[in-house]
Protein backbone atom coordinates (compact mmCIF):
# COMPACT_ATOMS: atom_id res chain seq x y z
CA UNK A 1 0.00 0.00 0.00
CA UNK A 2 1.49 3.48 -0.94
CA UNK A 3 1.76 5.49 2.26
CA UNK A 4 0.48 9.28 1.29
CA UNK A 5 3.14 12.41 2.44
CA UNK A 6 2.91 13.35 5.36
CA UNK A 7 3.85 17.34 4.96
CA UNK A 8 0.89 17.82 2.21
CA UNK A 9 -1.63 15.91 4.67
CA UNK A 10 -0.56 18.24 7.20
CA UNK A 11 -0.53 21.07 5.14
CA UNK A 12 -4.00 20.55 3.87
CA UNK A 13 -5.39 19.37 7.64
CA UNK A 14 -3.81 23.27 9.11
CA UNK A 15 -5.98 24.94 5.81
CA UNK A 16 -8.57 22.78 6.71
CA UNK A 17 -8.87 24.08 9.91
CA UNK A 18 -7.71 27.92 9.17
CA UNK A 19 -11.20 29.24 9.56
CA UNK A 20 -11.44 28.10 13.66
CA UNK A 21 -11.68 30.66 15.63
CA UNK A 22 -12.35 30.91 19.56
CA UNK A 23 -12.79 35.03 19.57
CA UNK A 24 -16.13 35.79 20.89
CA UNK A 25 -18.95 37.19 18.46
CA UNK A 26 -18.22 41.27 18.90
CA UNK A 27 -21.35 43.57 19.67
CA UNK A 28 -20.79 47.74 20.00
CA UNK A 29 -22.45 47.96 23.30
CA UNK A 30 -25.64 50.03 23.89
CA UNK A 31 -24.75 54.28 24.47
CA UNK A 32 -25.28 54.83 28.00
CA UNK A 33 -26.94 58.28 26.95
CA UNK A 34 -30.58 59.46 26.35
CA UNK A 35 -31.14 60.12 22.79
CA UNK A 36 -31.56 63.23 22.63
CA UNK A 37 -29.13 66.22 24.32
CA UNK A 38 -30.42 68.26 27.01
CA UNK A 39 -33.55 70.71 25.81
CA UNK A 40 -33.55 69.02 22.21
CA UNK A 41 -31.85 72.81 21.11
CA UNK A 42 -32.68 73.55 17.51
CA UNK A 43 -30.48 72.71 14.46
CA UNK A 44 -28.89 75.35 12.66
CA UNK A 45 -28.73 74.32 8.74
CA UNK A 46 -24.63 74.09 7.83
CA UNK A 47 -22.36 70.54 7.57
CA UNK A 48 -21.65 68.87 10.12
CA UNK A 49 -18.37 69.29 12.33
CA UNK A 50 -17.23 66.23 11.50
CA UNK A 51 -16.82 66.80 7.91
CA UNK A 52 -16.34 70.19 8.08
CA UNK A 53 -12.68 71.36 7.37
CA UNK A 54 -10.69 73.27 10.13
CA UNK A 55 -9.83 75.90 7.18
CA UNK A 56 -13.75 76.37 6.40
CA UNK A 57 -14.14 76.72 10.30
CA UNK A 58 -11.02 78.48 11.48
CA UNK A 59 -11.21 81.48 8.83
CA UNK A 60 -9.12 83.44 10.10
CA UNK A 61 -6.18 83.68 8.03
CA UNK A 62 -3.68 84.60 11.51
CA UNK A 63 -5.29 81.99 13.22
CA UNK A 64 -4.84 79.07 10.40
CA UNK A 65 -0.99 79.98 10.13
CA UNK A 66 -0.81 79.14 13.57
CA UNK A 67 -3.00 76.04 13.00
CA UNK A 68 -0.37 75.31 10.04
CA UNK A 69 2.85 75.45 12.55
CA UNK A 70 1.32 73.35 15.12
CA UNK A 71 0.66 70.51 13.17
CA UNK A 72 4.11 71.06 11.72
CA UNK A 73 6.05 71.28 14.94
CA UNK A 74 3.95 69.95 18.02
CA UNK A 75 6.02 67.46 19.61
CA UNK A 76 2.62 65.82 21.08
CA UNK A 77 1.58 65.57 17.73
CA UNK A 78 4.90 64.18 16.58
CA UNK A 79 5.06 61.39 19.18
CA UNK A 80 1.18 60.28 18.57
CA UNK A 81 2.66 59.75 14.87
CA UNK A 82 5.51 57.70 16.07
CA UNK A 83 3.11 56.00 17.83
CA UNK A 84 1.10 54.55 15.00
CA UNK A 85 4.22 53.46 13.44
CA UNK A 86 5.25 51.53 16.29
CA UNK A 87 1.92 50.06 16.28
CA UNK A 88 1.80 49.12 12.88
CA UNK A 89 5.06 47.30 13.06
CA UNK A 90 3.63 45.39 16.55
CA UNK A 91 0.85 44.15 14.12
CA UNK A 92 3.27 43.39 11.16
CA UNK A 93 5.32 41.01 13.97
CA UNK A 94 2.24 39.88 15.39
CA UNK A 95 1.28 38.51 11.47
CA UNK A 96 4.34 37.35 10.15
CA UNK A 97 3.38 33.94 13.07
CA UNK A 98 1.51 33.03 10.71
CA UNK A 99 3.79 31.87 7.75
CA UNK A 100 7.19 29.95 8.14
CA UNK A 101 9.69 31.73 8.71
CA UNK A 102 12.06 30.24 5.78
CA UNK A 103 16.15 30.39 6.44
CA UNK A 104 18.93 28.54 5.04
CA UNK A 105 21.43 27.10 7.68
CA UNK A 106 25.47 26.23 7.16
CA UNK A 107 27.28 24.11 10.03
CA UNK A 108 30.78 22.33 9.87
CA UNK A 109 32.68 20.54 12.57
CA UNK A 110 36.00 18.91 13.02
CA UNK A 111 36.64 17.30 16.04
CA UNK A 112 39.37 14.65 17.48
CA UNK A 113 38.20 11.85 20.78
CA UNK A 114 40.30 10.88 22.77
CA UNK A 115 42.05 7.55 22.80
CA UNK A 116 39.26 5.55 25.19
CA UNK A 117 36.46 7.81 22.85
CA UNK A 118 37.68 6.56 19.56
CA UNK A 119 35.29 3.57 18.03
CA UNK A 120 37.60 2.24 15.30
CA UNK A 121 41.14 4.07 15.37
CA UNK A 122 41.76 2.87 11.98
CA UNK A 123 39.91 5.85 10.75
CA UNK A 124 41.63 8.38 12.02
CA UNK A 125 42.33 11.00 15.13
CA UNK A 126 39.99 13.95 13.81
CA UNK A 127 35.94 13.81 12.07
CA UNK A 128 34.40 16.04 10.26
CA UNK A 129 30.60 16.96 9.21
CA UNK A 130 29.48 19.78 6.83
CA UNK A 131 25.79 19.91 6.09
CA UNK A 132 24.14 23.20 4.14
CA UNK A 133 20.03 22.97 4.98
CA UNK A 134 17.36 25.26 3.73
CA UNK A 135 13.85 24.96 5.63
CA UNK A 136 11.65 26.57 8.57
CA UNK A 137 12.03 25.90 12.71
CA UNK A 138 9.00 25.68 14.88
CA UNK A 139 6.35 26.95 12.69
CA UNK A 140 2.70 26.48 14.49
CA UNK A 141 -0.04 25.45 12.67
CA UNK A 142 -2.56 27.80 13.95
CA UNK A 143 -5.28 25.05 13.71
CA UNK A 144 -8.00 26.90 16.83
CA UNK A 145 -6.53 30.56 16.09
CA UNK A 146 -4.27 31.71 18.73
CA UNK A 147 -2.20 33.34 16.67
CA UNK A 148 -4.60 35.25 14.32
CA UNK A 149 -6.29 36.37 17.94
CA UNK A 150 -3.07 37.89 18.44
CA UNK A 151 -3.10 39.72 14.92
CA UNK A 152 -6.62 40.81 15.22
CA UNK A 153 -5.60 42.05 18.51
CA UNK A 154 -3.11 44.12 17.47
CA UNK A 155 -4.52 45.34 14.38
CA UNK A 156 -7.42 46.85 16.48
CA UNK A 157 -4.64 48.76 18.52
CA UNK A 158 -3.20 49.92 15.62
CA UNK A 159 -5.80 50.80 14.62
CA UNK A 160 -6.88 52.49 18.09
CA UNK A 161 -3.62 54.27 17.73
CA UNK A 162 -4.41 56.23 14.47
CA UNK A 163 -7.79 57.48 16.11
CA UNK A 164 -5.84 58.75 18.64
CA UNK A 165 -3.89 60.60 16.54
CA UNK A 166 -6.73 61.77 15.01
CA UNK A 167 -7.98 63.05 18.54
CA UNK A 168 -4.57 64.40 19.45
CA UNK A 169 -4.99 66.56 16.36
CA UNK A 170 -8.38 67.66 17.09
CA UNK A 171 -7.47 68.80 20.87
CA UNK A 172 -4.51 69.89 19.23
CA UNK A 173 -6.07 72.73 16.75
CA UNK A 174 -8.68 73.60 19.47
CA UNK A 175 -5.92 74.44 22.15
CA UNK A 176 -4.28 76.63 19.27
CA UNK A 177 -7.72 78.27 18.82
CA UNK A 178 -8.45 78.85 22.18
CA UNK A 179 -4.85 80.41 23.19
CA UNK A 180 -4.96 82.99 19.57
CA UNK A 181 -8.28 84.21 21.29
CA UNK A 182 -6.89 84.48 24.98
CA UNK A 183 -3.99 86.31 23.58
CA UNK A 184 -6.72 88.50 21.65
CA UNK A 185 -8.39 89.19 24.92
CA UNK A 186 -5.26 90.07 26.56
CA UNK A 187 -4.63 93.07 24.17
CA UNK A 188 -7.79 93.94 24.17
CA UNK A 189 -7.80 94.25 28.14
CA UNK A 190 -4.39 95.79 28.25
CA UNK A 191 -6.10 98.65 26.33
CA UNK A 192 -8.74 99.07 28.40
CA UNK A 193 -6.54 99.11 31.33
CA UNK A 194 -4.38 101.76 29.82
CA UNK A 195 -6.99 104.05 29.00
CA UNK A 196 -8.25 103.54 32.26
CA UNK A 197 -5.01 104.71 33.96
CA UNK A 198 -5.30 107.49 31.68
CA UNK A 199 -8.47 108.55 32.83
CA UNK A 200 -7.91 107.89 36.61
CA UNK A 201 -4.73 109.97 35.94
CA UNK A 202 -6.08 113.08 34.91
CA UNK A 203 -8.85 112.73 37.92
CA UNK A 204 -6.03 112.51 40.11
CA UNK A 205 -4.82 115.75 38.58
CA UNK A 206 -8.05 117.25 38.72
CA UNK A 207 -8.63 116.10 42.86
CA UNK A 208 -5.26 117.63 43.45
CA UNK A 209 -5.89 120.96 41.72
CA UNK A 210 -9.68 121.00 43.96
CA UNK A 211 -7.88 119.72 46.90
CA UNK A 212 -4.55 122.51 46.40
CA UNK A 213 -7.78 124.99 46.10
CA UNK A 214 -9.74 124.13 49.04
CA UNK A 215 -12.72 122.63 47.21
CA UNK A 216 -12.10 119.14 47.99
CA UNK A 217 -10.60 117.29 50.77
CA UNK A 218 -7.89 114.87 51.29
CA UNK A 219 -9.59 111.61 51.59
CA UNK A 220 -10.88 112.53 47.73
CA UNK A 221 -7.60 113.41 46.65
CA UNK A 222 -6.34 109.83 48.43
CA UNK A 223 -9.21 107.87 46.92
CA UNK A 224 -8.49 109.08 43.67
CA UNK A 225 -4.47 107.80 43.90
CA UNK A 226 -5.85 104.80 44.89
CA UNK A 227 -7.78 104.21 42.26
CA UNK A 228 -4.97 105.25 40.22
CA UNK A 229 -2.39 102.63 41.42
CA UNK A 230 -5.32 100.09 41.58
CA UNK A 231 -5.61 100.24 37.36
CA UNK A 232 -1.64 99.89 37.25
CA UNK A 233 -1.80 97.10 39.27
CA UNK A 234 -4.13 95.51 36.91
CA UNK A 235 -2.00 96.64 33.89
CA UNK A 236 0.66 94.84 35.64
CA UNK A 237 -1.07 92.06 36.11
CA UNK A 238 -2.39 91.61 32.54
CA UNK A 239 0.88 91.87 31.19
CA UNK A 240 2.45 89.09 33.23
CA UNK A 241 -0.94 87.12 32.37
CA UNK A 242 -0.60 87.84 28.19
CA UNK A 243 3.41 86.52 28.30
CA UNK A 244 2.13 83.41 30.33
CA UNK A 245 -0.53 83.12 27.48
CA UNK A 246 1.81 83.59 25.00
CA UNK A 247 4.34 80.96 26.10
CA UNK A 248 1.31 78.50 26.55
CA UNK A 249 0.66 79.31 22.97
CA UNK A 250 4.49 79.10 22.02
CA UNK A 251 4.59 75.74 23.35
CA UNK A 252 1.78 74.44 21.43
CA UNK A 253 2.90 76.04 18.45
CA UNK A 254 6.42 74.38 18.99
CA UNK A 255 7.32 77.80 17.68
CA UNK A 256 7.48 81.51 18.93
CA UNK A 257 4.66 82.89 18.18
CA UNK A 258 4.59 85.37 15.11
CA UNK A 259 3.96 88.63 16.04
CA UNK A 260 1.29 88.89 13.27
CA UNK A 261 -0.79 86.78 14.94
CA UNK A 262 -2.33 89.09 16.64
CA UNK A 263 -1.58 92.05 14.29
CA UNK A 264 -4.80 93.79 13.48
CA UNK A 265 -4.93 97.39 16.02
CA UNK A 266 -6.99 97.38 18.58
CA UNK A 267 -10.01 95.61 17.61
CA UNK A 268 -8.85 92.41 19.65
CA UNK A 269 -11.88 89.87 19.57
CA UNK A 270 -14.40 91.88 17.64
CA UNK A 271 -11.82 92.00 15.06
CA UNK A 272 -12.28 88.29 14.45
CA UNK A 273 -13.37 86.58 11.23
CA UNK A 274 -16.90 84.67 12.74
CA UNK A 275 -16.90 81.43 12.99
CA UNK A 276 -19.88 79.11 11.44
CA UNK A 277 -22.59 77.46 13.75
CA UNK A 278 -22.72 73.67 13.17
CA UNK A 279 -25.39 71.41 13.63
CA UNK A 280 -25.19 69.24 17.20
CA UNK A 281 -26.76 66.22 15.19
CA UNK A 282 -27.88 63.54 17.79
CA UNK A 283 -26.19 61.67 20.25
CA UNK A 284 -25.76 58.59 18.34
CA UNK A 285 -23.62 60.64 15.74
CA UNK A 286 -20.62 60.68 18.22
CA UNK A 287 -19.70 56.92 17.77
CA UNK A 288 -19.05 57.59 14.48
CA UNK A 289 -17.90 61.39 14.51
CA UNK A 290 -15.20 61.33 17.41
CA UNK A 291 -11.86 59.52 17.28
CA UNK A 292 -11.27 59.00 21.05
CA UNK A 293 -14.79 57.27 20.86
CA UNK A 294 -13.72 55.22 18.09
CA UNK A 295 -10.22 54.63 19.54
CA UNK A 296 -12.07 53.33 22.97
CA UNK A 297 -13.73 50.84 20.49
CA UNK A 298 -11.04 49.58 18.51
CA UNK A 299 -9.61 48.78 21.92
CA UNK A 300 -12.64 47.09 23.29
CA UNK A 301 -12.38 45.21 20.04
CA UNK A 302 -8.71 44.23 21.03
CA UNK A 303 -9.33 42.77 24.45
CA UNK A 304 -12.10 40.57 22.57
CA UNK A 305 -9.77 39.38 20.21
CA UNK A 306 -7.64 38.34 23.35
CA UNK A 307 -10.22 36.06 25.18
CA UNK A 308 -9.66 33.99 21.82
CA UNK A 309 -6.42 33.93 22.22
CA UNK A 310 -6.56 32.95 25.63
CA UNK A 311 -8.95 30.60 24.55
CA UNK A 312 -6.86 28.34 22.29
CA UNK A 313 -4.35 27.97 24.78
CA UNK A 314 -6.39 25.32 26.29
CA UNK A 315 -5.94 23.48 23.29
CA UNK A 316 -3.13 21.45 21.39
CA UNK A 317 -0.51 23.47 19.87
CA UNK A 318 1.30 21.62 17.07
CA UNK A 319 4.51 23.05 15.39
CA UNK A 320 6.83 22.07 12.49
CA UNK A 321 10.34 22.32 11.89
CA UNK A 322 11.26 21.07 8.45
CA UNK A 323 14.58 21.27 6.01
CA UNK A 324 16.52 19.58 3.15
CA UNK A 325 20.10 20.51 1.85
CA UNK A 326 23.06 18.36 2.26
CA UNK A 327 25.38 16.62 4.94
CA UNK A 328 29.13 15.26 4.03
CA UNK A 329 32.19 14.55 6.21
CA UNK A 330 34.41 16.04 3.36
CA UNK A 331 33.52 19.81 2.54
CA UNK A 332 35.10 18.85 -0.83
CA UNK A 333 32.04 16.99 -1.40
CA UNK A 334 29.22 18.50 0.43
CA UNK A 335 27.23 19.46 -2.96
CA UNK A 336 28.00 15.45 -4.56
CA UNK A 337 25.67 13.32 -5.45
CA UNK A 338 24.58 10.95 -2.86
CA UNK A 339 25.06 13.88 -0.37
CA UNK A 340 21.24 14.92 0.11
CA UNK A 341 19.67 15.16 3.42
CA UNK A 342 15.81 16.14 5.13
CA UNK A 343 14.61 15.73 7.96
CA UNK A 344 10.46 16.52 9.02
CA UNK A 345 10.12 16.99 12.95
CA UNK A 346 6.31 17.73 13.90
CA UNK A 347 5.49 18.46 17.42
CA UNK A 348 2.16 18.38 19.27
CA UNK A 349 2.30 20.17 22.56
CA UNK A 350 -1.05 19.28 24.93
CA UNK A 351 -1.50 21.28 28.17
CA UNK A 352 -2.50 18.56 31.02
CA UNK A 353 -1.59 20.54 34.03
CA UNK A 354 -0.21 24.48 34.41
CA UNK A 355 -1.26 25.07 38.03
CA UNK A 356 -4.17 27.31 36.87
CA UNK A 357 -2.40 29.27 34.32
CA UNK A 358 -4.46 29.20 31.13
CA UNK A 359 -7.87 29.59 33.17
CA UNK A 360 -5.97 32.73 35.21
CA UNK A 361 -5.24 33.86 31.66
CA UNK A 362 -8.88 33.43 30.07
CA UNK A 363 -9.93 35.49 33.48
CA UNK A 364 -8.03 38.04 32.82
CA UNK A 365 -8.63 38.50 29.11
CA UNK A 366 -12.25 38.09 30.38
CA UNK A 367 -11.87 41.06 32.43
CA UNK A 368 -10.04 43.10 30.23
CA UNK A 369 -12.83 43.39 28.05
CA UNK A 370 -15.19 44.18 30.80
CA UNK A 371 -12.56 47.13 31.36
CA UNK A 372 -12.29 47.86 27.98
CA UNK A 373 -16.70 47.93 28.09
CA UNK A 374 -16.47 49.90 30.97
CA UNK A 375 -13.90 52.57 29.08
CA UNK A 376 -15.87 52.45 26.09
CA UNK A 377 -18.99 53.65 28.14
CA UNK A 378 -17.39 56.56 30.02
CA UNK A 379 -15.79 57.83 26.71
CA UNK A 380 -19.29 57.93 25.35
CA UNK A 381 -20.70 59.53 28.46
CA UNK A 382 -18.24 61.86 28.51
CA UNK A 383 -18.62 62.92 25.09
CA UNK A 384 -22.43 62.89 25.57
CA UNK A 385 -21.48 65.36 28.60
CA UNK A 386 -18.63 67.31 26.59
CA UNK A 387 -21.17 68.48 23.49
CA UNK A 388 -24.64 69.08 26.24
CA UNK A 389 -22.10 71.37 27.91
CA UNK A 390 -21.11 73.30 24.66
CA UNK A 391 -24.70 73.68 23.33
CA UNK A 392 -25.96 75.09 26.93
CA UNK A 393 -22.81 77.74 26.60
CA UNK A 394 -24.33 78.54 22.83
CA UNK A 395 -28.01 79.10 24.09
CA UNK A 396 -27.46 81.19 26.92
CA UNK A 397 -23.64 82.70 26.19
CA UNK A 398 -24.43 85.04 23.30
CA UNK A 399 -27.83 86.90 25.48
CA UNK A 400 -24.97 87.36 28.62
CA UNK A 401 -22.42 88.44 26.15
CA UNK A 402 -24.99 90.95 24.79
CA UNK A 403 -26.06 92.32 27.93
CA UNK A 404 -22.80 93.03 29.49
CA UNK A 405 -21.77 94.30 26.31
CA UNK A 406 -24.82 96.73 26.85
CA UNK A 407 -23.85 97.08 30.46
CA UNK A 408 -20.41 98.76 29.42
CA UNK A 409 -22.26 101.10 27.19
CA UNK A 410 -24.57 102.12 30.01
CA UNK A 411 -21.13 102.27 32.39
CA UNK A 412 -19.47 104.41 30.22
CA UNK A 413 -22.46 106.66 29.92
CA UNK A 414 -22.72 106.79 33.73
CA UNK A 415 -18.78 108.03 34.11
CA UNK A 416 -19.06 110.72 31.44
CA UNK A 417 -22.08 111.99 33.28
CA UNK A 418 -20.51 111.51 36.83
CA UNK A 419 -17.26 113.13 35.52
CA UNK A 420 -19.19 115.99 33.79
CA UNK A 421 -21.07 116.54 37.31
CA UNK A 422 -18.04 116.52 39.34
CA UNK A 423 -16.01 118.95 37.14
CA UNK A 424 -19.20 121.37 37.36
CA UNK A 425 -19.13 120.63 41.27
CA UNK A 426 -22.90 119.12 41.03
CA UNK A 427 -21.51 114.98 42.60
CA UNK A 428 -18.79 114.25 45.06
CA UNK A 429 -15.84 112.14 43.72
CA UNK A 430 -17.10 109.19 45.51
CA UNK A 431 -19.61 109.22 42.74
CA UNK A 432 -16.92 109.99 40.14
CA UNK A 433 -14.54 106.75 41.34
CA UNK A 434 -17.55 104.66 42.06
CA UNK A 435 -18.18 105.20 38.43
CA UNK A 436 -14.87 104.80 37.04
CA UNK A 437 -14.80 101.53 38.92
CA UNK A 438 -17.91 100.26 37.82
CA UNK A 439 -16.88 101.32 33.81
CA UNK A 440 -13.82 99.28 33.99
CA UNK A 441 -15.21 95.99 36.09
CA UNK A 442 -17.89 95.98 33.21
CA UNK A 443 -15.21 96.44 30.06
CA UNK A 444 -13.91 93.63 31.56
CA UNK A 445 -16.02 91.17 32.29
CA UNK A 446 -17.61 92.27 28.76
CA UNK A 447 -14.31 91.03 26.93
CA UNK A 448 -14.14 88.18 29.59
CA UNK A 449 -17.81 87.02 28.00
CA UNK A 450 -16.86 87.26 25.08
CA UNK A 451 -13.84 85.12 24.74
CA UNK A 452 -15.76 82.58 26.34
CA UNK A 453 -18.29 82.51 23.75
CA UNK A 454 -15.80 82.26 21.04
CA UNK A 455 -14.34 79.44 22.97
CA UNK A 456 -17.33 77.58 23.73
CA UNK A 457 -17.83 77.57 19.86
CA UNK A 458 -13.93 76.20 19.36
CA UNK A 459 -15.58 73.94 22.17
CA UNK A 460 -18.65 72.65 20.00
CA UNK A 461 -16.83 72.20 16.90
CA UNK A 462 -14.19 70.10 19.09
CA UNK A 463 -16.34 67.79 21.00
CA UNK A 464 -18.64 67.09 18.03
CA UNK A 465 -15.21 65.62 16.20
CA UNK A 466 -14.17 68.68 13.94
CA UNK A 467 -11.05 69.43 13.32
CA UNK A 468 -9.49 66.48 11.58
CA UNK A 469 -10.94 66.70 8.18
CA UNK A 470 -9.08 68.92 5.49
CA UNK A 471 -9.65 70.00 2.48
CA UNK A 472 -6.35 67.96 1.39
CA UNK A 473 -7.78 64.70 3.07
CA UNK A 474 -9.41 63.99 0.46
């Protein structure tokens, strides 16, 4: 009877059996949030963050220069690029298991027993062998998938990796945003400060002259230095506070920062190019719109692909080493005929005892997932939390801005009035510096409301996953 080979039965039993796998059937888990965001706030008609570029958004030609340099220099930026590529090549390793690794093999040894060692000492003092092989060591036959567990679980952390980058970005071009506008707001307080200290200035000058005349008395004339050295405080303070803004900037820039940037007078953040209202969509939209949602996935996906892995260790794990070349005692004649050699060593590995070891393992792949579940959630929730937080700052941010805005008008009216009064010896200077405080308190917080408005719409676009497209991606 003709005996069949035994490397193409093998061959075809590990094909056979290529489609087993032990990895649990994956299902996204339910979003732990109501369906709706708080107050169900109206749409506005535009495209949605997500595909909306961070050129159409950011407008602002100072502001996407800055944009530009970040993503060119940012070291966070630089390192979540790095690590995709280190991810990738984990995966690449993780997938070359599957296919011999094929390497050719040269060996020669001379070698001379002793005289008690020495079989037949006819033959000589000193052997030799030489032997040339070309074939594969220890190559499993992934027959119940432990090793294509392994892939899949590092292919979903590569490809958890490039989401991240993809949120790194986003958080990236937002921070840049949000520091050009706090940098805005500093010059734009620095010159109300200044003007302030102006104005303080010259009542000081005017108390003294009253005071010098006998009109007022010293307690006005001391109230109104005071008030004086109180606003250059203040300007003190806001300078220190715009070069700590501007270094925070510098740093994400990975760059000084230009000092056209915030070129444009002294308009500071009405001088602004608006930025678009986009739609909230629903709360479903943000498993598919944000990256660090998507990156929580991929990894839940991961720590599935692992319980299969921990799965087939349970099983037999069966591994070939194989080769053919040839073997001589003379190197003269290593490639003769009559020199040829093979050799076809299959081994079958069963696990019988391991102290608890592979069901320790299958528990903790088991609970890795329930982690990973358990991330997946929060980053949803959080998201959910993120974009309700956003829209409540765009229905009720824009009346505040407007009335404070209206507030300063009504100050400023107040301290002309006040200053007109005092000059014409009608109101005390009480009433003049309780104006001239209340005038700059309001410019301020004005400015202060403001810049969080324009924020809380770099906010929006952010948490509802803009930022990433371009109008390069394709």
């Amino acid at each position: 009877m003709t005996k069949k080979p035994l490397i193409p039965t093998v061959l075809a039993a590990a094909m056979l059996l290529a489609g087993c796998s032990l990895i649990p059937t994956y299902e996204r888990p339910a979003a732990p949030v109501p369906t709706t965001f708080p107050g169900d706030p109206a749409q506005p008609a535009g495209q949605a963050a997500a595909a909306l570029p961070w050129q159409d958004f950011f407008t602002d030609p100072r502001l996407s220069g800055l944009i530009q340099t970040a993503l060119a220099n940012n070291r966070d930026l630089r390192v979540s690029v790095l690590n995709i590529e280190q991810a990738r090549a984990q995966f690449q390793i993780e997938r070359s298991a599957l296919f011999p690794a094929l390497g050719l093999t040269g060996a020669g040894s001379r070698s001379s027993p002793n005289a008690y060692q020495a079989i037949d000492p006819s033959q000589g003092s000193v052997s030799s062998q030489y032997s040339v092989n070309f074939g594969f060591t220890a190559w499993e036959l992934d027959f119940f998938g432990r090793i294509r567990a392994l892939k899949d679980q590092a292919l979903s952390q590569y490809l958890a990796t490039e989401e991240s980058r993809k949120a790194a970005q986003i958080s990236l071009i937002a921070a840049v945003a949000s520091g050009w506008l706090t940098l805005l707001a500093d010059d734009e307080l620095l010159e109300i400060t200044r003007q302030t200290m102006v104005t303080r200035d010259e009542s000081v000058r005017l108390t003294k002259l009253r005071f010098d005349n006998g009109v007022s008395s010293e307690i006005d004339f001391q109230a109104a230095n005071s008030q004086a050295e109180t606003a250059r405080a203040a300007y003190a303070q806001q300078q220190r506070a715009r070069m700590q803004d501007e270094n925070a900037l510098a740093l994400l820039l990975g760059a000084p920062v230009p000092a056209e940037a915030t070129a444009g007078g002294t308009k500071g953040l009405a001088g602004i190019r608006p930025m678009p209202d986009v739609p909230a969509g629903l709360p479903s939209d943000l498993l598919t719109e944000r990256p660090d949602i998507r990156a929580a996935e991929q990894q839940l996906i991961a720590a599935n692909a692992n319980i299969g892995a921990a799965r087939a260790n349970f099983f037999p794990r069966v591994s070939l080493t194989s080769s053919i070349g040839t073997a001589s005692s003379e190197f003269s004649n290593l490639f003769d005929r009559g020199t040829k050699a093979w050799s076809f060593a299959p081994t079958v590995t069963l696990p019988i005892f391991d102290a608890g070891r592979n069901i320790a393992g299958l528990n903790s792949a088991k609970a890795g997932r329930e982690i990973a579940v358990a991330q997946y959630e929060k980053s949803v929730q959080t998201a959910f939390r993120e974009v309700a937080d956003a829209l409540a700052g765009r229905a009720t941010l824009g009346e505040q801005a407007r009335a404070q805005t209206a507030q300063a008008d009504a100050e400023a009216v107040r301290y002309k009035l006040s200053d007109l009064r005092y000059r014409n010896g009608i109101a005390s200077a009480l009433d003049l510096l309780d104006a001239q405080r209340s005038l700059f308190t309001a410019q301020q917080s004005a400015v202060a409301t403001r810049l969080l408005q324009l924020q809380n719409q770099v906010t929006l676009y952010k948490t509802l996953g803009g930022g990433w497209a371009t109008r390069n991606s394709g």
